[in-house]
N, C-alpha and C. Protein backbone atom coordinates (compact mmCIF):
# COMPACT_ATOMS: atom_id res chain seq x y z
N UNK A 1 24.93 1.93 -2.62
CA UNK A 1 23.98 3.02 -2.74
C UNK A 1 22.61 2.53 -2.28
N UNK A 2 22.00 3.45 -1.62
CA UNK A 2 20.68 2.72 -0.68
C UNK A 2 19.43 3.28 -2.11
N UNK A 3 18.00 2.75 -1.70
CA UNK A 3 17.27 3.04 -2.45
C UNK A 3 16.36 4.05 -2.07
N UNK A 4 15.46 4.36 -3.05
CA UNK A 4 14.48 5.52 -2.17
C UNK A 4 13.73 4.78 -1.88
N UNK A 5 13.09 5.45 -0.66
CA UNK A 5 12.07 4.94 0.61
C UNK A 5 11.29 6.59 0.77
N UNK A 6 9.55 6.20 0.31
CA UNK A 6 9.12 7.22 0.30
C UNK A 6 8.38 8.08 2.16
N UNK A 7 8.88 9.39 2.41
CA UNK A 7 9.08 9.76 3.77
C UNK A 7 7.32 10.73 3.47
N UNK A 8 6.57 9.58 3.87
CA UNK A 8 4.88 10.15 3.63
C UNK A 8 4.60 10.87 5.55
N UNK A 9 4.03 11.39 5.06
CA UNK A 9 3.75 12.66 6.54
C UNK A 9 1.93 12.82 6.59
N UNK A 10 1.67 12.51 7.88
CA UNK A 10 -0.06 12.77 7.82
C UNK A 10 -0.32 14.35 7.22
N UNK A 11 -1.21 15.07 6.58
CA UNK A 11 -1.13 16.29 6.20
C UNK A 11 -2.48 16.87 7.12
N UNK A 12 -3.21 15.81 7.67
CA UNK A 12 -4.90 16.33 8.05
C UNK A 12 -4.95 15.82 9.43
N UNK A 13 -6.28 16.32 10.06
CA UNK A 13 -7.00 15.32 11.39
C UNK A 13 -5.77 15.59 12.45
N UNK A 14 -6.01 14.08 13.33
CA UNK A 14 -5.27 14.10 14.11
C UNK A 14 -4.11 13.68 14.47
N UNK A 15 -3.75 13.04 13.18
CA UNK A 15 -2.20 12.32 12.91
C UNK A 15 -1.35 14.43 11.96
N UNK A 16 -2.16 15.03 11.70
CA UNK A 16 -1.08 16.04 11.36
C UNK A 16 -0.01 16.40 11.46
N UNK A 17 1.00 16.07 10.64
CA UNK A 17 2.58 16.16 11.20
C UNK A 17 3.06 14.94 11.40
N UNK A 18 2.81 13.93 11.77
CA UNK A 18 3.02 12.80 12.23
C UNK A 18 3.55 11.89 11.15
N UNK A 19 4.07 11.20 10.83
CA UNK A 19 4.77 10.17 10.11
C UNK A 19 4.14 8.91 9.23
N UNK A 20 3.99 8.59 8.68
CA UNK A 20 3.03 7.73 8.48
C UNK A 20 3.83 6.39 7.85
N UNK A 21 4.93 6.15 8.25
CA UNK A 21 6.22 5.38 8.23
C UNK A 21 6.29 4.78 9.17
N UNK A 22 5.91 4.47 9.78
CA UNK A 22 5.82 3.38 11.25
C UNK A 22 4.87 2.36 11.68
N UNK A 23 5.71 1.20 12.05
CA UNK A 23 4.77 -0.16 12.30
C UNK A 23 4.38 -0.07 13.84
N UNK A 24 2.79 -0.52 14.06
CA UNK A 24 2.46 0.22 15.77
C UNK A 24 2.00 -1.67 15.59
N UNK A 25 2.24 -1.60 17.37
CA UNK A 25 1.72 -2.71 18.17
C UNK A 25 0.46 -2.26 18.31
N UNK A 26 -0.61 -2.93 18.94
CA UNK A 26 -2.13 -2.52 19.50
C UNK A 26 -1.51 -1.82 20.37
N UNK A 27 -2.40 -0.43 20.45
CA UNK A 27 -2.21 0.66 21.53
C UNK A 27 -0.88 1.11 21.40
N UNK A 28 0.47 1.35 20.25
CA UNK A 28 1.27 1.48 20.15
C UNK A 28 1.15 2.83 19.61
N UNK A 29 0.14 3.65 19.14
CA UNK A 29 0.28 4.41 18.24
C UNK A 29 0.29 5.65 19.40
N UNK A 30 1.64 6.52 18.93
CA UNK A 30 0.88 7.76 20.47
C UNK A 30 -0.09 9.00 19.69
N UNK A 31 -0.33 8.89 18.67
CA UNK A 31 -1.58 9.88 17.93
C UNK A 31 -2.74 9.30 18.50
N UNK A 32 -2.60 8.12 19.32
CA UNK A 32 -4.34 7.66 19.38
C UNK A 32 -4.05 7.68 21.41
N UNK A 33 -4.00 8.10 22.32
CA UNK A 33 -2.95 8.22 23.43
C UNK A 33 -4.47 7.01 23.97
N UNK A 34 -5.68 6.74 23.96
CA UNK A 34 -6.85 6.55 24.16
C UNK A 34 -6.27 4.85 24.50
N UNK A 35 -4.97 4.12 23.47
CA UNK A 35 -4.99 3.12 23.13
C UNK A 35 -5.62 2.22 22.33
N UNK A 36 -7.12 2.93 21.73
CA UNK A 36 -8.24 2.00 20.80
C UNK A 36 -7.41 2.71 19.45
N UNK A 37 -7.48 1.47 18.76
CA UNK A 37 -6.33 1.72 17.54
C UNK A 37 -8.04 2.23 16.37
N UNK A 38 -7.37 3.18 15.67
CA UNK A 38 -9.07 3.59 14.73
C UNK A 38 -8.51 3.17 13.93
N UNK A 39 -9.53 1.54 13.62
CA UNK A 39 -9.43 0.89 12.36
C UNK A 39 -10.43 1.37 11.34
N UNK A 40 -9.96 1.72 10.38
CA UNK A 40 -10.11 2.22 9.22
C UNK A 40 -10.33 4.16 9.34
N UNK A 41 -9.46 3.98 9.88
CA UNK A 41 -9.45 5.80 10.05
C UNK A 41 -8.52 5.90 8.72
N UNK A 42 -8.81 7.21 7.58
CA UNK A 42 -8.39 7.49 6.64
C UNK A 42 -7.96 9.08 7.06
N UNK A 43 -6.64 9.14 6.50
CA UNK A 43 -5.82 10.09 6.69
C UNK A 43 -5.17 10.61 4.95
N UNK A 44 -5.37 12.11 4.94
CA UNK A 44 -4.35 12.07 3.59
C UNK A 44 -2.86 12.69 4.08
N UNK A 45 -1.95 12.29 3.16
CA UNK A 45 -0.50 12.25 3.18
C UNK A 45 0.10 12.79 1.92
N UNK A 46 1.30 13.68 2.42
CA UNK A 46 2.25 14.71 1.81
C UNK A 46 3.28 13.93 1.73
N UNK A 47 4.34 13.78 0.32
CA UNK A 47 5.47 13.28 0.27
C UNK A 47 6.16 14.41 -0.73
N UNK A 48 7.58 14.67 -0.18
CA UNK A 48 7.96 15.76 -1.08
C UNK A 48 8.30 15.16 -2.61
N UNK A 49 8.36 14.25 -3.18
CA UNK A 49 8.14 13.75 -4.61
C UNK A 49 7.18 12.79 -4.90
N UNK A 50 6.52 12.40 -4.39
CA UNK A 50 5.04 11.39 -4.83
C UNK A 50 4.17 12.25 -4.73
N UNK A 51 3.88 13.52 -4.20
CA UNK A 51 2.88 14.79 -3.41
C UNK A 51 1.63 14.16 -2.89
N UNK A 52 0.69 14.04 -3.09
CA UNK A 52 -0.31 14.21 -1.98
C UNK A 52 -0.91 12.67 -2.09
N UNK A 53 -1.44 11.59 -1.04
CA UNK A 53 -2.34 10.58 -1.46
C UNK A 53 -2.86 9.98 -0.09
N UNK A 54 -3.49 9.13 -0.17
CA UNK A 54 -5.08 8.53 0.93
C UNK A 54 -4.39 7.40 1.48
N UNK A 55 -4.60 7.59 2.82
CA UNK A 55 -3.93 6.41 3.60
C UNK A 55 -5.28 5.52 4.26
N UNK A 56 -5.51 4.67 4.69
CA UNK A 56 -6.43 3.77 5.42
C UNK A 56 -5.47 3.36 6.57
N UNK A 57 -5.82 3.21 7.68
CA UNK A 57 -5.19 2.57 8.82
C UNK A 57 -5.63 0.70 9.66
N UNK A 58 -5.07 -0.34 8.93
CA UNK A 58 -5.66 -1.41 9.37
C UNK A 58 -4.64 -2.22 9.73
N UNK A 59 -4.87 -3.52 10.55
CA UNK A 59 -4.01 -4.47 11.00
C UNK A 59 -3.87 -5.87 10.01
N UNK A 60 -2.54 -5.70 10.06
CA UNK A 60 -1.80 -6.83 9.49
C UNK A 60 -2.92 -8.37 9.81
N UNK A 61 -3.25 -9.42 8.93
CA UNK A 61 -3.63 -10.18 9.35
C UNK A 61 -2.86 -11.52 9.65
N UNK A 62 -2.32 -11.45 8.22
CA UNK A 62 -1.79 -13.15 7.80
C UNK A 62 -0.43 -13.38 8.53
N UNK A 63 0.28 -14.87 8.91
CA UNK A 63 1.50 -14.53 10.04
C UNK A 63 2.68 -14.66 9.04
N UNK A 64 2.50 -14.69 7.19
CA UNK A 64 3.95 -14.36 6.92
C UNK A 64 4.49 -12.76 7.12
N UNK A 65 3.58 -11.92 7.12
CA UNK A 65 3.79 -10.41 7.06
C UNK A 65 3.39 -10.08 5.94
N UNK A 66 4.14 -8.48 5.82
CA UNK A 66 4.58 -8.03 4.37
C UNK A 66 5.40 -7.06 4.18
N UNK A 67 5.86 -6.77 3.04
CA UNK A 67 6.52 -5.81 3.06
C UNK A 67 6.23 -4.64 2.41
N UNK A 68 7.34 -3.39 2.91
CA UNK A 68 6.61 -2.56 2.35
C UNK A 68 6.78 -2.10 0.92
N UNK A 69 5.41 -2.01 0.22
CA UNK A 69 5.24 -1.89 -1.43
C UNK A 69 4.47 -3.05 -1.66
N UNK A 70 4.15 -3.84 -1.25
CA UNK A 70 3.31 -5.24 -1.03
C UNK A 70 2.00 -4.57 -1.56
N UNK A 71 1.11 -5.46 -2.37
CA UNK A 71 -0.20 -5.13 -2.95
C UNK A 71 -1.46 -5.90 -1.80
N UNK A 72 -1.82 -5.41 -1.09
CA UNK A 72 -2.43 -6.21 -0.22
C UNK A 72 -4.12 -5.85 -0.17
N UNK A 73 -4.98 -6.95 0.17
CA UNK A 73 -5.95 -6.99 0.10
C UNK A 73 -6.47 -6.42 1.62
N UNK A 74 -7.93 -5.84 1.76
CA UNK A 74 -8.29 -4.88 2.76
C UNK A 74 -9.44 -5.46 2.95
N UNK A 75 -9.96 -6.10 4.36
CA UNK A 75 -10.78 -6.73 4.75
C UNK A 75 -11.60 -6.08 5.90
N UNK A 76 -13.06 -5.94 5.87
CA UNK A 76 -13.29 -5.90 7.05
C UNK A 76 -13.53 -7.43 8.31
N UNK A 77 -13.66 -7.12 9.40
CA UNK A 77 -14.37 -8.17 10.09
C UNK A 77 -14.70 -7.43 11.47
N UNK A 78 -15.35 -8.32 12.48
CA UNK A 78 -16.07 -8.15 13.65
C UNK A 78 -14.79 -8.52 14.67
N UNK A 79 -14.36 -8.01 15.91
CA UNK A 79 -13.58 -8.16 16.82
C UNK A 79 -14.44 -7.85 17.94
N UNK A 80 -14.23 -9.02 18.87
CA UNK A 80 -15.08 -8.80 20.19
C UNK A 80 -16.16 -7.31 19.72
N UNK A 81 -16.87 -7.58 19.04
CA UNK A 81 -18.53 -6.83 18.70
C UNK A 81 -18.16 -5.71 17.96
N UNK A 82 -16.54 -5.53 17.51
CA UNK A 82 -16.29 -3.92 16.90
C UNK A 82 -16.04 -4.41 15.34
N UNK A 83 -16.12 -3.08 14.66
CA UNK A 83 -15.53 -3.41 13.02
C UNK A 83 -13.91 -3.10 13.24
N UNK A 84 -13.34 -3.92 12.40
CA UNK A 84 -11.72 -3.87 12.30
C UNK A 84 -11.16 -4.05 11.12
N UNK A 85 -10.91 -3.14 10.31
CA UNK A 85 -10.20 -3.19 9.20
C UNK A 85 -9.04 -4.32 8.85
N UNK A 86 -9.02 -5.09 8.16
CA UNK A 86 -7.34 -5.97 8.15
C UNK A 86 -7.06 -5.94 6.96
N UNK A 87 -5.70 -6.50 6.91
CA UNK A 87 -5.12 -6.24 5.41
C UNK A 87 -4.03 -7.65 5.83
N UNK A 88 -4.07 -8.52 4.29
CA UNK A 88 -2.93 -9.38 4.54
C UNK A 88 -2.86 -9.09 2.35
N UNK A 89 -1.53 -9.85 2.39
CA UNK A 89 -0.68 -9.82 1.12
C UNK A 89 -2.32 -10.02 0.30
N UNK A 90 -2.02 -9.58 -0.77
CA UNK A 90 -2.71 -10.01 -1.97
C UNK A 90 -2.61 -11.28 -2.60
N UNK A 91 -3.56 -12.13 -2.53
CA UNK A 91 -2.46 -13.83 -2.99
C UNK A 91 -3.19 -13.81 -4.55
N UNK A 92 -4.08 -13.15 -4.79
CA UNK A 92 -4.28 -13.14 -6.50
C UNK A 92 -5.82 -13.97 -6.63
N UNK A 93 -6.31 -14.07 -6.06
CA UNK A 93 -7.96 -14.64 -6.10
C UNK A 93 -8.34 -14.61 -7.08
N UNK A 94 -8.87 -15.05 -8.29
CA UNK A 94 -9.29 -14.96 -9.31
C UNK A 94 -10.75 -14.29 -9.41
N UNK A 95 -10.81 -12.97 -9.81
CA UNK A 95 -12.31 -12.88 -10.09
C UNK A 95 -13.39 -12.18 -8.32
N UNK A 96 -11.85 -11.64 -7.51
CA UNK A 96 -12.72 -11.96 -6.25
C UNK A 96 -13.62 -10.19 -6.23
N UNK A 97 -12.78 -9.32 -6.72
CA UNK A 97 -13.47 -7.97 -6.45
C UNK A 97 -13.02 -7.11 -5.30
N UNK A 98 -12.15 -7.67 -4.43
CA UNK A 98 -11.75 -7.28 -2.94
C UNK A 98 -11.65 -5.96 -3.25
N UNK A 99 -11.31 -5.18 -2.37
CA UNK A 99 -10.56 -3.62 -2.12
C UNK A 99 -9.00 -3.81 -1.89
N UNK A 100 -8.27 -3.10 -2.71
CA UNK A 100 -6.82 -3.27 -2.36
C UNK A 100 -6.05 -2.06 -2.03
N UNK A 101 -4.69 -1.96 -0.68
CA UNK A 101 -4.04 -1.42 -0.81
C UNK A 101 -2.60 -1.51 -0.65
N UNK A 102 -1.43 -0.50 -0.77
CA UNK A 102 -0.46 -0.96 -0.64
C UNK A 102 0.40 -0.42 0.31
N UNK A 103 1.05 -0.72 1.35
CA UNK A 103 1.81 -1.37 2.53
C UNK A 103 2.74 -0.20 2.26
N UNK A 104 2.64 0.73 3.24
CA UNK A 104 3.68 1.99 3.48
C UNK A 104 4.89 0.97 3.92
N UNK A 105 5.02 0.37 5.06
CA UNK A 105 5.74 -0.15 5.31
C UNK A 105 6.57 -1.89 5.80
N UNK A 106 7.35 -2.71 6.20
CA UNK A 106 7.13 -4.07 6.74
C UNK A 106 6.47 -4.13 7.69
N UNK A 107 5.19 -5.48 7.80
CA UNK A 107 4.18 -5.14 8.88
C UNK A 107 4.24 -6.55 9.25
N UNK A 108 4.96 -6.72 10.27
CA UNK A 108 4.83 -8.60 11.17
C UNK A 108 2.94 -8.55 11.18
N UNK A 109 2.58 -9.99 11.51
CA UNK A 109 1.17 -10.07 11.79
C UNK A 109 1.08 -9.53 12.79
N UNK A 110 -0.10 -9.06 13.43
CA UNK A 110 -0.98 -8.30 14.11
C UNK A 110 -0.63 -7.09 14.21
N UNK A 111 0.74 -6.24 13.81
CA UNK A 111 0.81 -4.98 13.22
C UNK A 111 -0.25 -4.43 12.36
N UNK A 112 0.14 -2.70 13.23
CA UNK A 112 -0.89 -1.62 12.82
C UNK A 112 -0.34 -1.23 11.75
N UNK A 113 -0.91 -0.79 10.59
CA UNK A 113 -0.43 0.21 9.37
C UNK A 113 -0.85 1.02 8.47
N UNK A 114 -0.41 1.76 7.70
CA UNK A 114 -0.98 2.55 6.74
C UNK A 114 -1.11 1.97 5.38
N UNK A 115 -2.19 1.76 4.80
CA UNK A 115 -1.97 1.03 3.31
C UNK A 115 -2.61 2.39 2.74
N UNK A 116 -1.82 2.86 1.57
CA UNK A 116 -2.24 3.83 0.18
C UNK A 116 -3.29 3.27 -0.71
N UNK A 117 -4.12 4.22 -0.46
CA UNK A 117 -5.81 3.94 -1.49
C UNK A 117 -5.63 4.96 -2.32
N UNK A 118 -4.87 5.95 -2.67
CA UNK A 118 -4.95 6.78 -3.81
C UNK A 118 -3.51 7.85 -3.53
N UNK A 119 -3.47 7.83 -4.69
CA UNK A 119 -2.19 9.02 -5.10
C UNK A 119 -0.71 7.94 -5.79
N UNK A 120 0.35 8.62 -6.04
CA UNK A 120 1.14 7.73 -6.64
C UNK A 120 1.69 7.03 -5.65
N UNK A 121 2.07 5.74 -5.75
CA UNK A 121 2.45 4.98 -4.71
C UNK A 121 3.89 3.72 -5.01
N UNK A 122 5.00 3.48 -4.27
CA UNK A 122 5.88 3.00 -4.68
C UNK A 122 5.34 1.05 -4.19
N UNK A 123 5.18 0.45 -5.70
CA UNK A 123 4.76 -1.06 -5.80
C UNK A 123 5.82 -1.72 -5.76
N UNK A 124 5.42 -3.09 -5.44
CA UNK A 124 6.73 -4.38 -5.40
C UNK A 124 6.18 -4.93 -7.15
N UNK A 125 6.83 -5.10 -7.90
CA UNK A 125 6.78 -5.54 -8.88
C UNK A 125 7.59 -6.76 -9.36
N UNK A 126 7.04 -7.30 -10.33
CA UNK A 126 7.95 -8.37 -11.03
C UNK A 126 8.18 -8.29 -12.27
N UNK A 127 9.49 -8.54 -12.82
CA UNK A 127 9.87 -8.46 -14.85
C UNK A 127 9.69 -6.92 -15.04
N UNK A 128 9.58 -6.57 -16.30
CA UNK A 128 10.16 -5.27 -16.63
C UNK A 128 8.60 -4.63 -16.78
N UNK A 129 8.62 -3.64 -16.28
CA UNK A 129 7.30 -2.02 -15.98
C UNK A 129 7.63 -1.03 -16.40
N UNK A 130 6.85 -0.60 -17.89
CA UNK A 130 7.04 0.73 -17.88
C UNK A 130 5.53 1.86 -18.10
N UNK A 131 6.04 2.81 -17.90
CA UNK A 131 4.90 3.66 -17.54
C UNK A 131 3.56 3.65 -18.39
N UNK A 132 2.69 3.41 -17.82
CA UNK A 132 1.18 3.32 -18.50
C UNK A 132 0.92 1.72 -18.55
N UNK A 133 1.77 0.89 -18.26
CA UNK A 133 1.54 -0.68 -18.10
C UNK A 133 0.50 -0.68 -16.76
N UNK A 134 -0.68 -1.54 -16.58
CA UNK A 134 -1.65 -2.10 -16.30
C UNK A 134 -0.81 -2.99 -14.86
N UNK A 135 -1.24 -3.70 -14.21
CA UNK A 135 -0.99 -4.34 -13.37
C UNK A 135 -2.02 -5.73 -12.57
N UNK A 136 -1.13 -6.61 -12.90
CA UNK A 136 -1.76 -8.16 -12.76
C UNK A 136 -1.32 -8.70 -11.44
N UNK A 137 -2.02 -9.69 -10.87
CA UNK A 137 -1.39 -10.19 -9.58
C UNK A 137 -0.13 -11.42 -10.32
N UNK A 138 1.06 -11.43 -9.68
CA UNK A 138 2.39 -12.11 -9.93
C UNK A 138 2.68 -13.49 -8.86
N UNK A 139 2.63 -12.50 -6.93
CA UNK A 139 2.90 -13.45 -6.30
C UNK A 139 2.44 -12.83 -5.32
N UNK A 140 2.53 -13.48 -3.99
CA UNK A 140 1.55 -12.72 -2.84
C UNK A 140 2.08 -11.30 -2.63
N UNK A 141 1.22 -10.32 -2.79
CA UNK A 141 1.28 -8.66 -2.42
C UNK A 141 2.44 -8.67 -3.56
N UNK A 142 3.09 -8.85 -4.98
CA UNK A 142 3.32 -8.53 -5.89
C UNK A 142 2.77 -9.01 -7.31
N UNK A 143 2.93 -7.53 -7.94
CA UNK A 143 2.46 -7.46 -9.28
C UNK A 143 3.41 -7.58 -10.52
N UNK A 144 2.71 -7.75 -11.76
CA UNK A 144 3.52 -7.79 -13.14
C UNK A 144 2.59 -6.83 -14.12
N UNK A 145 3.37 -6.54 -14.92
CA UNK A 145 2.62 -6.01 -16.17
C UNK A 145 2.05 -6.84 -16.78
N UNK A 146 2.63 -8.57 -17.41
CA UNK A 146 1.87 -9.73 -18.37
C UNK A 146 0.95 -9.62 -17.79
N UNK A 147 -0.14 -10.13 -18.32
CA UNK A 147 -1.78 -10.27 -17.93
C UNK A 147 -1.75 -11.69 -17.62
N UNK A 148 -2.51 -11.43 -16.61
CA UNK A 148 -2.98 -13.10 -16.01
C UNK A 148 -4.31 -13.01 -16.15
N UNK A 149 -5.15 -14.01 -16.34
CA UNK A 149 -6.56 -13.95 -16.52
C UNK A 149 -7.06 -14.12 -15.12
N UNK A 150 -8.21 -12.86 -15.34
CA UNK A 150 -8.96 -12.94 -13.80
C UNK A 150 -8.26 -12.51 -12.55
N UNK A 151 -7.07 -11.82 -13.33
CA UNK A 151 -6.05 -11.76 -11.92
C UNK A 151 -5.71 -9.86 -11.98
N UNK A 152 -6.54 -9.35 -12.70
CA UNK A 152 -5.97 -7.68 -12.75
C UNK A 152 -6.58 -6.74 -11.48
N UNK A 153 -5.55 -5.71 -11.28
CA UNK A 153 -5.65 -5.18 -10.25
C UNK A 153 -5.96 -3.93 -11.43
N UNK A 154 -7.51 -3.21 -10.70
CA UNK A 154 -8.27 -1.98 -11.42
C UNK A 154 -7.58 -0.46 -10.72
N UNK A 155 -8.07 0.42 -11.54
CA UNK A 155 -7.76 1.89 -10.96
C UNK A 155 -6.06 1.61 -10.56
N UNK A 156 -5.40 0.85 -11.45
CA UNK A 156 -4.09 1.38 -10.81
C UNK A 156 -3.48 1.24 -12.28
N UNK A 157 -2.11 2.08 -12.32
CA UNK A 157 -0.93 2.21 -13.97
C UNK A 157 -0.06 2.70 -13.06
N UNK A 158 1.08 1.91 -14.14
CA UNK A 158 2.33 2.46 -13.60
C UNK A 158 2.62 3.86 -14.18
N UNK A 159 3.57 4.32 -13.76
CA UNK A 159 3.75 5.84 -14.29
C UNK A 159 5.11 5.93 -14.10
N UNK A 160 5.89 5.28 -13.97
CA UNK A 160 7.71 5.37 -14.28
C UNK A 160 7.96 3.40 -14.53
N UNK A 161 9.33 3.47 -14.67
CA UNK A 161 9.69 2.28 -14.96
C UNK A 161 10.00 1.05 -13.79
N UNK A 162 10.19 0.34 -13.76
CA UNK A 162 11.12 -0.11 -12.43
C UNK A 162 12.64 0.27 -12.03
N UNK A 163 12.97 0.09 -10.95
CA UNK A 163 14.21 1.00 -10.86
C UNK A 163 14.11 2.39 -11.54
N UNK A 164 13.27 3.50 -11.27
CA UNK A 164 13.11 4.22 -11.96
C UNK A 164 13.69 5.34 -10.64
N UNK A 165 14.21 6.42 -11.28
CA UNK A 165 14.97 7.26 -10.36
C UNK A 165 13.68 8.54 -9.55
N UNK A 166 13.95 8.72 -8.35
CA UNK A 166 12.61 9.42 -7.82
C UNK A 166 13.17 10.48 -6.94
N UNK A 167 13.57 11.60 -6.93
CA UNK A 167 13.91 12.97 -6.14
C UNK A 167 14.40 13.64 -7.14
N UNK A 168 15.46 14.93 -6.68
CA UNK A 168 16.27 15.80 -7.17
C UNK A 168 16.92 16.11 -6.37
N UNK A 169 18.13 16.51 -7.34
CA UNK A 169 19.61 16.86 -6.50
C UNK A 169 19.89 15.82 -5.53
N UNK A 170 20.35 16.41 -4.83
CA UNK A 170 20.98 15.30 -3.17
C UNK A 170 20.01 14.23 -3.13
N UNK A 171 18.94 14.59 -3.23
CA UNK A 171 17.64 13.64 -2.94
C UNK A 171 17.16 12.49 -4.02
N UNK A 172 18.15 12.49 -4.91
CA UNK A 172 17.47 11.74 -6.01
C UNK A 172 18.71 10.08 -5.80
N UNK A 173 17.26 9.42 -5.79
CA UNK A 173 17.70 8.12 -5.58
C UNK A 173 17.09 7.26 -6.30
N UNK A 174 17.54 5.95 -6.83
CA UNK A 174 16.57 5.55 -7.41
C UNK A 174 16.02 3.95 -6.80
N UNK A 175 15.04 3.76 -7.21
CA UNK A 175 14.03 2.70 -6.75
C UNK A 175 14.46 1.13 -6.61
N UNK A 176 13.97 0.50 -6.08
CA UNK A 176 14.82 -0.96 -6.15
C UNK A 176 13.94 -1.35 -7.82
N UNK A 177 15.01 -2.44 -8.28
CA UNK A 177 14.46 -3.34 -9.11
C UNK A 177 13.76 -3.83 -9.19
N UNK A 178 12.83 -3.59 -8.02
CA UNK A 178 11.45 -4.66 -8.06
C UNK A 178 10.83 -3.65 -7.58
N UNK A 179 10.49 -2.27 -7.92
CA UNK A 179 9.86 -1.44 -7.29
C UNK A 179 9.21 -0.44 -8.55
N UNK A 180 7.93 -0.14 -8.63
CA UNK A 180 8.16 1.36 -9.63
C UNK A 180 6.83 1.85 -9.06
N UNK A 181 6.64 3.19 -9.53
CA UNK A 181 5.91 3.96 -9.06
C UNK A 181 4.54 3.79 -10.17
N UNK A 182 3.55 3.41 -9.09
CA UNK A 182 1.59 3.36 -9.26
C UNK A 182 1.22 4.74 -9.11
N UNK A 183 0.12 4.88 -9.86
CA UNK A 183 -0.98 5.86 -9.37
C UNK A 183 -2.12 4.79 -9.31
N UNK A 184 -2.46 5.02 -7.74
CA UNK A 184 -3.75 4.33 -7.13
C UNK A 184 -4.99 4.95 -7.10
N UNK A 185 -5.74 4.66 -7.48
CA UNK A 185 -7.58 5.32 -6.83
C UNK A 185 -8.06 4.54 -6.35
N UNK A 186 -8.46 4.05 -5.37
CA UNK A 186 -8.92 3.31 -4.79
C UNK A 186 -9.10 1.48 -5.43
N UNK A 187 -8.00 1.27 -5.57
CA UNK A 187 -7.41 -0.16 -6.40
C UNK A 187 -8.47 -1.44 -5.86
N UNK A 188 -9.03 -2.39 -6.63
CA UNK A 188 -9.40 -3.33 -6.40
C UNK A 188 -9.18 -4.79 -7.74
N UNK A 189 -8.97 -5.98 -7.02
CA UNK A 189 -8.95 -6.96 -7.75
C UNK A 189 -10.13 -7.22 -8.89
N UNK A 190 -10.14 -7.47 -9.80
CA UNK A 190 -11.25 -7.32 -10.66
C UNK A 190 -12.35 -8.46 -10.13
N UNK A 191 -13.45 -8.29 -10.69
CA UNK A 191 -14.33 -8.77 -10.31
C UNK A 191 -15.14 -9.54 -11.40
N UNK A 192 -16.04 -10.38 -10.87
CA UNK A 192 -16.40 -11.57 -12.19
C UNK A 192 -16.92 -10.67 -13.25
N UNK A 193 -17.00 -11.45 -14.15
CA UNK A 193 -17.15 -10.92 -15.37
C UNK A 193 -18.16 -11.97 -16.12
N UNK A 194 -20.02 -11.36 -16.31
CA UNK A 194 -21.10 -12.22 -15.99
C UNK A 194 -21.86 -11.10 -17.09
């Protein structure tokens, strides 16, 4: 039995209709036909059981990858004189404050993608999650419920269990074991505490 894999759809702009399930090369994306990939273009997204949430569009940095449900950290930097959004795994920084989001899908390095900044979102998790549990950094781009000091990820709760079942009728499938469903608002690693 396969698991659910959430099928998020641009709802706005110029990705409307468009998929938001796909890993792009530079200039891979055909919503952008121009070839200049719009880093940090924010799009919101329709899923017929997660319903509505905020996508960011940035490039993969780090060369293990990630996968998708990965808690990943959102960086800006300078590229030949432009701003460029990047995102690599979350490795758990103690105390750093970053901006975080999480990985629609598997993204090799220098892959284009969509990371979720708000609405409910399907996480990679570790040990047992149940709804209204808090979320700590575990291992790169995964989380736990135990608390680690200096290591909590803000504006985010779980809201089902792990392996927690997600559709209806035909459509109801349920989640991997290392997966449960977040509500995100714009998630960040906590920050010192002074």
């Amino acid at each position: 039995m396969s698991n659910y894999v959430a099928n998020w759809r641009a709802a706005d702009g110029l990705m409307a209709g468009q998929p938001l399930m796909n890993a792009y090369t530079e200039g891979g994306n055909p919503a952008y036909p121009t070839g200049l990939e719009p880093s940090a273009t924010e799009v919101e997204g329709i899923e017929p059981y997660l319903g509505v949430g905020r996508f960011v569009y940035a490039k993969l940095l780090n060369a293990s990858g990630c996968n998708a449900g990965d808690v990943c950290e959102l960086k800006g930097q300078f590229v030949s004189g432009a701003f460029q959004l990047g995102a690599q795994q979350w490795a758990g920084g103690a105390n750093s404050g970053k901006p975080l989001g999480v990985a629609l899908v598997a993204l090799a390095q220098n892959q284009w993608g969509w990371f979720q900044v708000d609405g409910a979102a399907i996480v990679n998790c570790s040990g047992t999650v149940a709804a209204g549990d808090g979320a700590y950094w575990n291992a790169a781009g995964v989380v736990k419920s135990a608390a680690v000091a200096s290591k909590q990820v803000l504006n985010i709760a779980a809201v089902s269990a792990n392996g927690a079942t997600v559709g209806a009728g035909s459509d109801a499938l349920a989640l991997a074991a290392t997966q449960a469903v977040y509500v995100v608002q714009e998630p960040q690693a906590q920050g010192a505490i002074t």
